[in-house]
Protein backbone atom coordinates (compact mmCIF):
# COMPACT_ATOMS: atom_id res chain seq x y z
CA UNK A 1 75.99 -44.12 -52.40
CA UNK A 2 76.47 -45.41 -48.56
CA UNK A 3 75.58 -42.35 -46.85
CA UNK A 4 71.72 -43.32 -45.48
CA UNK A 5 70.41 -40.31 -44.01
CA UNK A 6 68.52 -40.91 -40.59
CA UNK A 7 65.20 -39.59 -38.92
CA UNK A 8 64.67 -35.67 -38.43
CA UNK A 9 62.68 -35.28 -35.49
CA UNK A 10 60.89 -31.61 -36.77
CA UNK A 11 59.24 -30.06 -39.97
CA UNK A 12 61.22 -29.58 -42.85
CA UNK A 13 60.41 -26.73 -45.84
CA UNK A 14 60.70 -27.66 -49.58
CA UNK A 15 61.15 -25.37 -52.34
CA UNK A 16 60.52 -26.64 -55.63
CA UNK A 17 60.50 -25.28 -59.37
CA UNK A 18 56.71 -25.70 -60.84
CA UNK A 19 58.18 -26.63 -63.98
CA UNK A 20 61.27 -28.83 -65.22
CA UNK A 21 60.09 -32.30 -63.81
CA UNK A 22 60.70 -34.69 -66.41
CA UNK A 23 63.90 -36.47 -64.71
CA UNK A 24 62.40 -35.75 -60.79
CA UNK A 25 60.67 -37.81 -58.48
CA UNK A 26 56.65 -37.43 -58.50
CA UNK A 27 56.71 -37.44 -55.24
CA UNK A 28 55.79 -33.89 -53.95
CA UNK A 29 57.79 -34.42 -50.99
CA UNK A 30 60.84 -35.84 -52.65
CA UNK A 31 61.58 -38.60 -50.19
CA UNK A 32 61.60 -36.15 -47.46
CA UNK A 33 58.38 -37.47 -45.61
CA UNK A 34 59.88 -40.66 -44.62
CA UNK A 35 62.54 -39.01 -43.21
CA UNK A 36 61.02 -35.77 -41.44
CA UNK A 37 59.04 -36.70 -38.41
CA UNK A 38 57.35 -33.29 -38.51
CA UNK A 39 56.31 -33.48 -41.78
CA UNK A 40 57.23 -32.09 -45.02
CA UNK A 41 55.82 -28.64 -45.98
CA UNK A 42 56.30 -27.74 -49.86
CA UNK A 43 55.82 -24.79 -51.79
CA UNK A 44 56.30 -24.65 -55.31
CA UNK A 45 58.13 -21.71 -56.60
CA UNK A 46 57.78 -20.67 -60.39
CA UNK A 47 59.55 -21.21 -63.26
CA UNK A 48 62.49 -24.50 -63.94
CA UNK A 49 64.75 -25.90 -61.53
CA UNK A 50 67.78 -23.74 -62.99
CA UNK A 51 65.66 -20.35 -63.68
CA UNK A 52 63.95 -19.56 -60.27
CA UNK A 53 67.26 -17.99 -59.72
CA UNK A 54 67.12 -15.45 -62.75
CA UNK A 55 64.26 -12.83 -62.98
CA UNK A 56 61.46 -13.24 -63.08
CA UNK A 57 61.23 -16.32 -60.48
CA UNK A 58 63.32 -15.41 -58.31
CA UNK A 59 61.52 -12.59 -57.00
CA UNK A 60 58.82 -15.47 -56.17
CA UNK A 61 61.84 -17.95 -54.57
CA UNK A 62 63.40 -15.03 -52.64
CA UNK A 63 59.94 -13.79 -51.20
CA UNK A 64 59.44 -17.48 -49.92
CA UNK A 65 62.86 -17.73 -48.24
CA UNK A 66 61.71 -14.65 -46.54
CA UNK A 67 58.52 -16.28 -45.42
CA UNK A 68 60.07 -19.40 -44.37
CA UNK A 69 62.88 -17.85 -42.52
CA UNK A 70 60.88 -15.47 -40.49
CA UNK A 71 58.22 -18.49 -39.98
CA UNK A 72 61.29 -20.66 -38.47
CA UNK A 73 62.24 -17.90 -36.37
CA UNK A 74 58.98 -17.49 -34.94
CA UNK A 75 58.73 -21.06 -34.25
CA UNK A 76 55.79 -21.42 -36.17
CA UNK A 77 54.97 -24.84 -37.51
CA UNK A 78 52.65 -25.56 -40.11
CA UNK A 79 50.29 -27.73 -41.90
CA UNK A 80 48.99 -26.22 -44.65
CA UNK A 81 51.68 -23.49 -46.41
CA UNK A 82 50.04 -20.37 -48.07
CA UNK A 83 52.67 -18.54 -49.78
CA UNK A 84 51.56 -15.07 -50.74
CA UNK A 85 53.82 -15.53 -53.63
């Protein structure tokens, strides 16, 4: 309840569940644009917040790690995500 996170100086990735959002910030970045000074990129990943890690969705959640990950490798940045998910 003390910890106050500080300024992250490059582009952060968001996965969240399509579905499920009764209890969750509307917000589409959560918080994290005040926080990311490279701005917030989100994709939403089907299904609820507890099944996009049992089949079907997370065929769709694992294939955007993927993305993500080889993005951030690359050092690609950007703006506008278009998962082919």
């Amino acid at each position: 309840q003390t910890y106050h996170p500080g300024h992250y100086s490059g582009q952060v990735t968001l996965l969240r569940a399509q579905g499920g959002r009764l209890f969750t910030s509307h917000d589409p970045e959560m918080g994290w644009g005040k926080l990311a000074d490279g701005g917030v990129l989100v994709y939403e990943i089907p299904g609820s917040h507890l099944r996009i890690f049992k089949e079907p969705y997370v065929q769709a959640l694992a294939e955007t790690l993927r993305q993500t990950i080889r993005l951030a490798q690359e050092g690609v940045e950007r703006e506008n995500p278009a998962p082919t998910v």
